[in-house]
PDB file of N, CA and C in Angstrom:
ATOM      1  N   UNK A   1      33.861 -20.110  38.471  1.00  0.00           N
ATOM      2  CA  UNK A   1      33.928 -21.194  39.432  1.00  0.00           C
ATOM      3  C   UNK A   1      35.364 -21.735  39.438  1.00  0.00           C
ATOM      4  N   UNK A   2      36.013 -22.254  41.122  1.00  0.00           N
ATOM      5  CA  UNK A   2      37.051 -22.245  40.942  1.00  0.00           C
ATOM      6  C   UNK A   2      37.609 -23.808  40.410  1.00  0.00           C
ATOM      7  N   UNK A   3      38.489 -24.488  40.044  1.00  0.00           N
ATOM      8  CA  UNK A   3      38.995 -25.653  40.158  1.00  0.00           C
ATOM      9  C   UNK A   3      38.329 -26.428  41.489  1.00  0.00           C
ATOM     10  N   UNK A   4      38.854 -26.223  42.444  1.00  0.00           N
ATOM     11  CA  UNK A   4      38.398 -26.386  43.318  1.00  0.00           C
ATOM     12  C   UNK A   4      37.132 -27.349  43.847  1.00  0.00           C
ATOM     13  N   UNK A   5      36.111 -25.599  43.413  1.00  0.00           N
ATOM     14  CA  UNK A   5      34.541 -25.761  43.428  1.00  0.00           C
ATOM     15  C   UNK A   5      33.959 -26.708  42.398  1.00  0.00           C
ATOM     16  N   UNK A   6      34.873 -27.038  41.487  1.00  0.00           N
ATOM     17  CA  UNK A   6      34.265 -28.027  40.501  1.00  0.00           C
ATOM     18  C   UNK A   6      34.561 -29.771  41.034  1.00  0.00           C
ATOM     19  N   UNK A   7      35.530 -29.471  42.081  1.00  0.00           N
ATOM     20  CA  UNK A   7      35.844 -30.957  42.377  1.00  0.00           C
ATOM     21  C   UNK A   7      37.626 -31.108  41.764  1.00  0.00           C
ATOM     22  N   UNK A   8      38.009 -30.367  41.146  1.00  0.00           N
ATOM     23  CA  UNK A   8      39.224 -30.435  40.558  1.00  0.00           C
ATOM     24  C   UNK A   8      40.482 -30.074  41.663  1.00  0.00           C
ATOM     25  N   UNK A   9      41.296 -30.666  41.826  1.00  0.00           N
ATOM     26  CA  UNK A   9      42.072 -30.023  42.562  1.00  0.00           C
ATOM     27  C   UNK A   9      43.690 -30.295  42.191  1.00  0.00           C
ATOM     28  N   UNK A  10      44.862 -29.481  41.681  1.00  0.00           N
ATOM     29  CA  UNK A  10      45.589 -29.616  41.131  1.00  0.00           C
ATOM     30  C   UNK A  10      46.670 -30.603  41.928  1.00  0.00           C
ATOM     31  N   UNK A  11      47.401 -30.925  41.025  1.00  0.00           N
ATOM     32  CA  UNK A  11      48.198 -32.255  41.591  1.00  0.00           C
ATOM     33  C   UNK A  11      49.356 -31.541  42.096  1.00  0.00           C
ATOM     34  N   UNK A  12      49.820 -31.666  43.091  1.00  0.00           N
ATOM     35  CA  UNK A  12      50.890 -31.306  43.765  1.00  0.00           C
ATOM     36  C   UNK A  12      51.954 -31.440  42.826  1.00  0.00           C
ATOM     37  N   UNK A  13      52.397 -32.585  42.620  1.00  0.00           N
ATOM     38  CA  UNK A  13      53.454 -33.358  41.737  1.00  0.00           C
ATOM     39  C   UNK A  13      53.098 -32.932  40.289  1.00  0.00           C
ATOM     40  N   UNK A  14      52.410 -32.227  40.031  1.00  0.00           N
ATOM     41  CA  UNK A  14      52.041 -32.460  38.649  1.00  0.00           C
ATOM     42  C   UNK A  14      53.059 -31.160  37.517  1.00  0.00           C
ATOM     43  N   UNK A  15      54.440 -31.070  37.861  1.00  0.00           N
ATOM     44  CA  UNK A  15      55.109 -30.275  37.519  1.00  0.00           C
ATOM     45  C   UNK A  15      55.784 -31.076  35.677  1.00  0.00           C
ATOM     46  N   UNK A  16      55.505 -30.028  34.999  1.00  0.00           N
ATOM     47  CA  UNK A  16      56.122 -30.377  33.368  1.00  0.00           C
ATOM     48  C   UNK A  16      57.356 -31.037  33.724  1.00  0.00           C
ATOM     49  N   UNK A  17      57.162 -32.414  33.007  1.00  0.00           N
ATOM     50  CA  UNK A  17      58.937 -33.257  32.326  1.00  0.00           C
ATOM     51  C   UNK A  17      59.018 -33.580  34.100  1.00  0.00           C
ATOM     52  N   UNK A  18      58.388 -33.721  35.406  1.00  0.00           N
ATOM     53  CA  UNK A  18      59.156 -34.250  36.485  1.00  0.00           C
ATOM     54  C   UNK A  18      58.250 -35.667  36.293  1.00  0.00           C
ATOM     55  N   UNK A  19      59.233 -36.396  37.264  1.00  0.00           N
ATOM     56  CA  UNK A  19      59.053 -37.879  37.117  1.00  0.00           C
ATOM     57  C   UNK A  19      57.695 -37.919  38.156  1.00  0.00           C
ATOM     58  N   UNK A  20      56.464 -39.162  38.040  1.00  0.00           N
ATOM     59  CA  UNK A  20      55.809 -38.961  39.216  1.00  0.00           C
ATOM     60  C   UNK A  20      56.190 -39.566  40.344  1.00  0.00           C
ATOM     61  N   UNK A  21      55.647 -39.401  41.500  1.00  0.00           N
ATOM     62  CA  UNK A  21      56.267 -39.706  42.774  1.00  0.00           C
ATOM     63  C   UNK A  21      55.260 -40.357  43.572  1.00  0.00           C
ATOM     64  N   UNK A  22      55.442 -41.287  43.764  1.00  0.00           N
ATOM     65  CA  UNK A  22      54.276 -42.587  44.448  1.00  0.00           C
ATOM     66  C   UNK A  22      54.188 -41.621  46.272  1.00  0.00           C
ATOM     67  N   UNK A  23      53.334 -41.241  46.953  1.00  0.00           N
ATOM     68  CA  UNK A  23      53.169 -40.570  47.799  1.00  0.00           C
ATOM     69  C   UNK A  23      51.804 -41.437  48.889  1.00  0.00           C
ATOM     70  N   UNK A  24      52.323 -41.322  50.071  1.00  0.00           N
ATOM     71  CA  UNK A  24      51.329 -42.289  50.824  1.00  0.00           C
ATOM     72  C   UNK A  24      50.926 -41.308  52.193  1.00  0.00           C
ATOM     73  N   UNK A  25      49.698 -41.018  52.429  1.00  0.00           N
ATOM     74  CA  UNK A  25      49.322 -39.950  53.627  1.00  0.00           C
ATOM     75  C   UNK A  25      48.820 -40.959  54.747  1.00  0.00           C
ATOM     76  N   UNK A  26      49.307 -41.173  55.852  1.00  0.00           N
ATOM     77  CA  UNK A  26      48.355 -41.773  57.131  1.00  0.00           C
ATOM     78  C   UNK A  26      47.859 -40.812  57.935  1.00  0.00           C
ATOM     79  N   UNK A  27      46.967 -40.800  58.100  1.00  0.00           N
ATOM     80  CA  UNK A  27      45.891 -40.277  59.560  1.00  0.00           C
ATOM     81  C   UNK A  27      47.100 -40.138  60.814  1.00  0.00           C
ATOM     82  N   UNK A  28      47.222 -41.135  61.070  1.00  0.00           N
ATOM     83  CA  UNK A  28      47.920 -41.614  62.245  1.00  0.00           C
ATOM     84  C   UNK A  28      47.186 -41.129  63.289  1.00  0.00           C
ATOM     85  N   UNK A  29      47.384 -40.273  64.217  1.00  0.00           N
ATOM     86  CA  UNK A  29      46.040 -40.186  65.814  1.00  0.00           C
ATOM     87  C   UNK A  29      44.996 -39.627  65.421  1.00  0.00           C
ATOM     88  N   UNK A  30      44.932 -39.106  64.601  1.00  0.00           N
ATOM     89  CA  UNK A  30      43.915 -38.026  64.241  1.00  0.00           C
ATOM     90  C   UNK A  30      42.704 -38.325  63.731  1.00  0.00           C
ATOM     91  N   UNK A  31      41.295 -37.833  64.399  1.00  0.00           N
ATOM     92  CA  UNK A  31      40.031 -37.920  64.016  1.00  0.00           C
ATOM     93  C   UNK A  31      39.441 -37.476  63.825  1.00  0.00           C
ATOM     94  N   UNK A  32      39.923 -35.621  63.406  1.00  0.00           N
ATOM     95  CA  UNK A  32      39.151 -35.228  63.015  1.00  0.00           C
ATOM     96  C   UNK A  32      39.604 -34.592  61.410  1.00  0.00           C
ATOM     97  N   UNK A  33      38.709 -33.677  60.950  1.00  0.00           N
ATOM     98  CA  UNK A  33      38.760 -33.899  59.013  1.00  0.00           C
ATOM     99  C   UNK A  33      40.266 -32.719  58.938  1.00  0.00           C
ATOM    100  N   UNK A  34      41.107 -33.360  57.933  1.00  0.00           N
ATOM    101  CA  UNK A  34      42.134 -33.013  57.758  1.00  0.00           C
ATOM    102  C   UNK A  34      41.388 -32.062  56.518  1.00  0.00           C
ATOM    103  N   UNK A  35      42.201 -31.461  56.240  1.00  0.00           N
ATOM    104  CA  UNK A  35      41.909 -29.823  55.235  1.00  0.00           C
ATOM    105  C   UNK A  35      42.254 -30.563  53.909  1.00  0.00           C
ATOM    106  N   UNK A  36      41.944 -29.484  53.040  1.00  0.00           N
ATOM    107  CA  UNK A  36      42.979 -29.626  51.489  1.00  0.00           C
ATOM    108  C   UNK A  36      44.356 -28.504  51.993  1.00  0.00           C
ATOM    109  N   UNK A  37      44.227 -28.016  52.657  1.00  0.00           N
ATOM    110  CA  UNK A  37      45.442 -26.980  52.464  1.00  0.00           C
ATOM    111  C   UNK A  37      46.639 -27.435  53.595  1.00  0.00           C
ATOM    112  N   UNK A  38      45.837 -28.761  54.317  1.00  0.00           N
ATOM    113  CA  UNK A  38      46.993 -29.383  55.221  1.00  0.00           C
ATOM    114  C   UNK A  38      47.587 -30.267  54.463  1.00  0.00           C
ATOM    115  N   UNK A  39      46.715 -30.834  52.999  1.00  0.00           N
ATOM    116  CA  UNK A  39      47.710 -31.756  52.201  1.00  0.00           C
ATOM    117  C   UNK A  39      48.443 -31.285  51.772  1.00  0.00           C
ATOM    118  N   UNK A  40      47.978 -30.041  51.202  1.00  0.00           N
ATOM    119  CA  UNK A  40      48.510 -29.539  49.992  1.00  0.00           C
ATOM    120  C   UNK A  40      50.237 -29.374  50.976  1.00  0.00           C
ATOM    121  N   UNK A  41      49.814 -28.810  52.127  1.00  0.00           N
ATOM    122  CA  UNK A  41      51.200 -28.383  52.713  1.00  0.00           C
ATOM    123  C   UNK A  41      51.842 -29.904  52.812  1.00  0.00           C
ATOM    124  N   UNK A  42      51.231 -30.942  53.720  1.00  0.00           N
ATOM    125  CA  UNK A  42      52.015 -32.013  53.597  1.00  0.00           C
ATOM    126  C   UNK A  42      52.830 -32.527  51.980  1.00  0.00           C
ATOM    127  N   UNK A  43      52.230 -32.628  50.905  1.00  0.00           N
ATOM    128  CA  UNK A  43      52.654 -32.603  49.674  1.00  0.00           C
ATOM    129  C   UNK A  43      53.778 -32.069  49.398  1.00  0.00           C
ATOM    130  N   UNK A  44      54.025 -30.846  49.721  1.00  0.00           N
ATOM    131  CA  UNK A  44      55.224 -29.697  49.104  1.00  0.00           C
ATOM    132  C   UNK A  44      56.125 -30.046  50.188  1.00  0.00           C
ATOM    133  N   UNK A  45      56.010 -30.543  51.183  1.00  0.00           N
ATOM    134  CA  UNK A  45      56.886 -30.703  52.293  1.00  0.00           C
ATOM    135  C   UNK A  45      57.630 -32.304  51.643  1.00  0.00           C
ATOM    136  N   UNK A  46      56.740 -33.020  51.375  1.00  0.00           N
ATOM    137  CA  UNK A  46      57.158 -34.154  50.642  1.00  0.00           C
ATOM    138  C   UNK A  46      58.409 -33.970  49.460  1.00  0.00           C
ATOM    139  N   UNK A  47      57.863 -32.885  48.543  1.00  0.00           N
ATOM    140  CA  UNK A  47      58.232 -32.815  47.670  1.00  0.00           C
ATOM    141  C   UNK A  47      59.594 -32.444  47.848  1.00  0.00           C
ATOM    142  N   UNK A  48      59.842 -31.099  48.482  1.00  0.00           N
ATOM    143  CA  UNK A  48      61.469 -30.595  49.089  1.00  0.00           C
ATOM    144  C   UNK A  48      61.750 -31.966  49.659  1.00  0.00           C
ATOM    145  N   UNK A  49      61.613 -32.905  49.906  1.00  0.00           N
ATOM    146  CA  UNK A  49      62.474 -33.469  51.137  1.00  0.00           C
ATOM    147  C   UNK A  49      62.747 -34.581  49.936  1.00  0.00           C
ATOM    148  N   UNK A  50      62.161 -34.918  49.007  1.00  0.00           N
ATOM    149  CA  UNK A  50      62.776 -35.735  47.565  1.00  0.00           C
ATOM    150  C   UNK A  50      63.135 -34.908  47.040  1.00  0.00           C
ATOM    151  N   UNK A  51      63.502 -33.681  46.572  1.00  0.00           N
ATOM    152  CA  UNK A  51      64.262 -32.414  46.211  1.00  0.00           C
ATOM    153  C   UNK A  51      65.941 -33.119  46.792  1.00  0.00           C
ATOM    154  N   UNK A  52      65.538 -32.579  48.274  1.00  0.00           N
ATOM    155  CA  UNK A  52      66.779 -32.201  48.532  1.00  0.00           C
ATOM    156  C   UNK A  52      67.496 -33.331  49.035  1.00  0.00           C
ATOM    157  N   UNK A  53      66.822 -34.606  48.671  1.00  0.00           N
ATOM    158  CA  UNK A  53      67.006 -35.852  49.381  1.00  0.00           C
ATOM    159  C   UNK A  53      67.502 -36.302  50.839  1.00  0.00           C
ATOM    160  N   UNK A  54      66.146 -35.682  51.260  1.00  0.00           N
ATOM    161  CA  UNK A  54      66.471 -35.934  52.826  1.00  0.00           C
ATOM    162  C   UNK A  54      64.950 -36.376  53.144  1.00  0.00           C
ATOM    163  N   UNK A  55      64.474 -37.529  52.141  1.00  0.00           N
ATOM    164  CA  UNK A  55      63.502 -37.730  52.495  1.00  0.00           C
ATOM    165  C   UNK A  55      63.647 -39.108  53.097  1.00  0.00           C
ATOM    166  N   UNK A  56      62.963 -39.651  54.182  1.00  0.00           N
ATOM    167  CA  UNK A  56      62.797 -40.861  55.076  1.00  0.00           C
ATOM    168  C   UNK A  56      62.040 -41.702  53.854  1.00  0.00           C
ATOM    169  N   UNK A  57      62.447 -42.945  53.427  1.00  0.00           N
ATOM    170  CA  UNK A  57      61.236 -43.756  52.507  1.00  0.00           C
ATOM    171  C   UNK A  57      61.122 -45.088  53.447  1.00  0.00           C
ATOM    172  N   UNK A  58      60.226 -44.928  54.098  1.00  0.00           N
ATOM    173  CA  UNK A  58      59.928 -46.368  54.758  1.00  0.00           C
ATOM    174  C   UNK A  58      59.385 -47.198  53.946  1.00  0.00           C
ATOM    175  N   UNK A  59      59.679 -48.329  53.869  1.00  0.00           N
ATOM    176  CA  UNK A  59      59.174 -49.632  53.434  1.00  0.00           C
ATOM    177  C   UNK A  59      57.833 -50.402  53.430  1.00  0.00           C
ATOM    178  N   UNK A  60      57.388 -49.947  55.090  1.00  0.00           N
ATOM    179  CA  UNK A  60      55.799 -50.374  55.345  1.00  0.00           C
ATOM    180  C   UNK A  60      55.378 -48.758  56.379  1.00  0.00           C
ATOM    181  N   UNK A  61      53.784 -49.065  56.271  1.00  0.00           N
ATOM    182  CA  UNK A  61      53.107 -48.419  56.846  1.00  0.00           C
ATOM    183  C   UNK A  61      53.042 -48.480  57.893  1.00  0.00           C
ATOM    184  N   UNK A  62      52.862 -46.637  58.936  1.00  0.00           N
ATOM    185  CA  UNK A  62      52.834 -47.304  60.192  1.00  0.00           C
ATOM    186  C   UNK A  62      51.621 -48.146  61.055  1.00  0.00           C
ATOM    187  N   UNK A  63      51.641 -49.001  62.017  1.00  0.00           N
ATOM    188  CA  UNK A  63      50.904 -49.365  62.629  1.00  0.00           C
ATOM    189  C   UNK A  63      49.498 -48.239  63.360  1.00  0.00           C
ATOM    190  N   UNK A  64      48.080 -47.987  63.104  1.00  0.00           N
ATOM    191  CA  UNK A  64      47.146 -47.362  63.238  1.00  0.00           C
ATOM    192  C   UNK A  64      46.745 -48.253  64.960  1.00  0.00           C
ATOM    193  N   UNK A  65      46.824 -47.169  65.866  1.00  0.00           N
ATOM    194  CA  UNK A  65      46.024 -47.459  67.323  1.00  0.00           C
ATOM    195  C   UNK A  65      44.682 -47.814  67.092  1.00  0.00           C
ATOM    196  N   UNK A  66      43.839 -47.623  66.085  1.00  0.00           N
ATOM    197  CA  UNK A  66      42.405 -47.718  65.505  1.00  0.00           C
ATOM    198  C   UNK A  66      42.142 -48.788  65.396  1.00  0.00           C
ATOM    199  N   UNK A  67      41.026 -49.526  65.358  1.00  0.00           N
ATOM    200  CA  UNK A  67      40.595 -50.679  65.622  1.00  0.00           C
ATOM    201  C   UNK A  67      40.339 -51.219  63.945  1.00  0.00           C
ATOM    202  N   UNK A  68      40.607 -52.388  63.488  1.00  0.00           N
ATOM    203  CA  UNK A  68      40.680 -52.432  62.013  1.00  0.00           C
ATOM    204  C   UNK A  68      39.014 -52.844  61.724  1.00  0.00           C
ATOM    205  N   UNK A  69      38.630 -51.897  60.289  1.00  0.00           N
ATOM    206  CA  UNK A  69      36.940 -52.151  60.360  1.00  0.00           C
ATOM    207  C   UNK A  69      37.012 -52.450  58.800  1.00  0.00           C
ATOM    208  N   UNK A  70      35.856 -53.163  58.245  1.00  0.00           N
ATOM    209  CA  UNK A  70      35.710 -53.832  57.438  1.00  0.00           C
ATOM    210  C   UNK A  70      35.388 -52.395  55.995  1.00  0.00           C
ATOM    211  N   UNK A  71      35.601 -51.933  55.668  1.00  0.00           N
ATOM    212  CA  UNK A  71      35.297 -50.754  54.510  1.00  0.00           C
ATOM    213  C   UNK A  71      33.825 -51.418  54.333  1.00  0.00           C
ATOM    214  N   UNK A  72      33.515 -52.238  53.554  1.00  0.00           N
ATOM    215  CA  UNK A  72      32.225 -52.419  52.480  1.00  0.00           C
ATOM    216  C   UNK A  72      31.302 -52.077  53.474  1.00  0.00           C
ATOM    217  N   UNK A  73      31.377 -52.939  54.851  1.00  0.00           N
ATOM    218  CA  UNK A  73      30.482 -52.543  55.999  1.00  0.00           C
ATOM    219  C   UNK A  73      30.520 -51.288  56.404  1.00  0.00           C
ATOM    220  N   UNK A  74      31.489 -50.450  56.192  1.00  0.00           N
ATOM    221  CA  UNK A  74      31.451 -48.789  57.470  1.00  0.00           C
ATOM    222  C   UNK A  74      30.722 -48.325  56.110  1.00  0.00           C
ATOM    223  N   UNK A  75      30.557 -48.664  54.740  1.00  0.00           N
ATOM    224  CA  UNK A  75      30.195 -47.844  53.719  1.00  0.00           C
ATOM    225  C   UNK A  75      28.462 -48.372  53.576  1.00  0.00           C
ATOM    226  N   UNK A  76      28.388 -49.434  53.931  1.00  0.00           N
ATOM    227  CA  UNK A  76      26.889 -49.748  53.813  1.00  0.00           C
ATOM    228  C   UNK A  76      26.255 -49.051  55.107  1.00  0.00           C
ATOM    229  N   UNK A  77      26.507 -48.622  56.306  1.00  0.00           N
ATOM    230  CA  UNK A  77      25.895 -48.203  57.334  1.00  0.00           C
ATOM    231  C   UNK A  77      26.181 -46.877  57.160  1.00  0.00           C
ATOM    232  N   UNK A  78      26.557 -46.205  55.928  1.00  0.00           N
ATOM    233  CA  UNK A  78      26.519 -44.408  55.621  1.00  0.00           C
ATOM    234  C   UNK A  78      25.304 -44.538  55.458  1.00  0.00           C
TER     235      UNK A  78
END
């Protein structure tokens, strides 16, 4: 059974002696289910671009077109 299939899934960042790296993913338009292998790619794309320091670090998050919903409530009506 793979990592994976157990629920395990290896840490992008999780390279010997590197420092960790605080990493933030938004949705942004998108509604439907994003992959593991679209993170995984977003991740490594992250990672080169703090590599080679040409990474953008914004300060705040962007603004979501989505209507803001209460979590405890969208989780009690699962």
């Amino acid at each position: 059974m793979s990592q994976l299939e157990k629920g395990q899934v290896e840490c992008p960042f999780s390279g010997h002696g590197d420092d960790l790296v605080n990493v933030k993913f938004f949705r942004g338009r998108r509604d439907d289910i994003i992959t593991v292998d679209e993170l995984k790619a977003e991740a490594r794309s992250a990672d080169n671009q703090l590599r080679m320091k040409t990474a953008i670090i914004s300060h705040a998050a962007p603004v979501s077109m989505h209507e803001v919903i209460e979590v405890a409530e969208f989780a009690a009506s699962l």
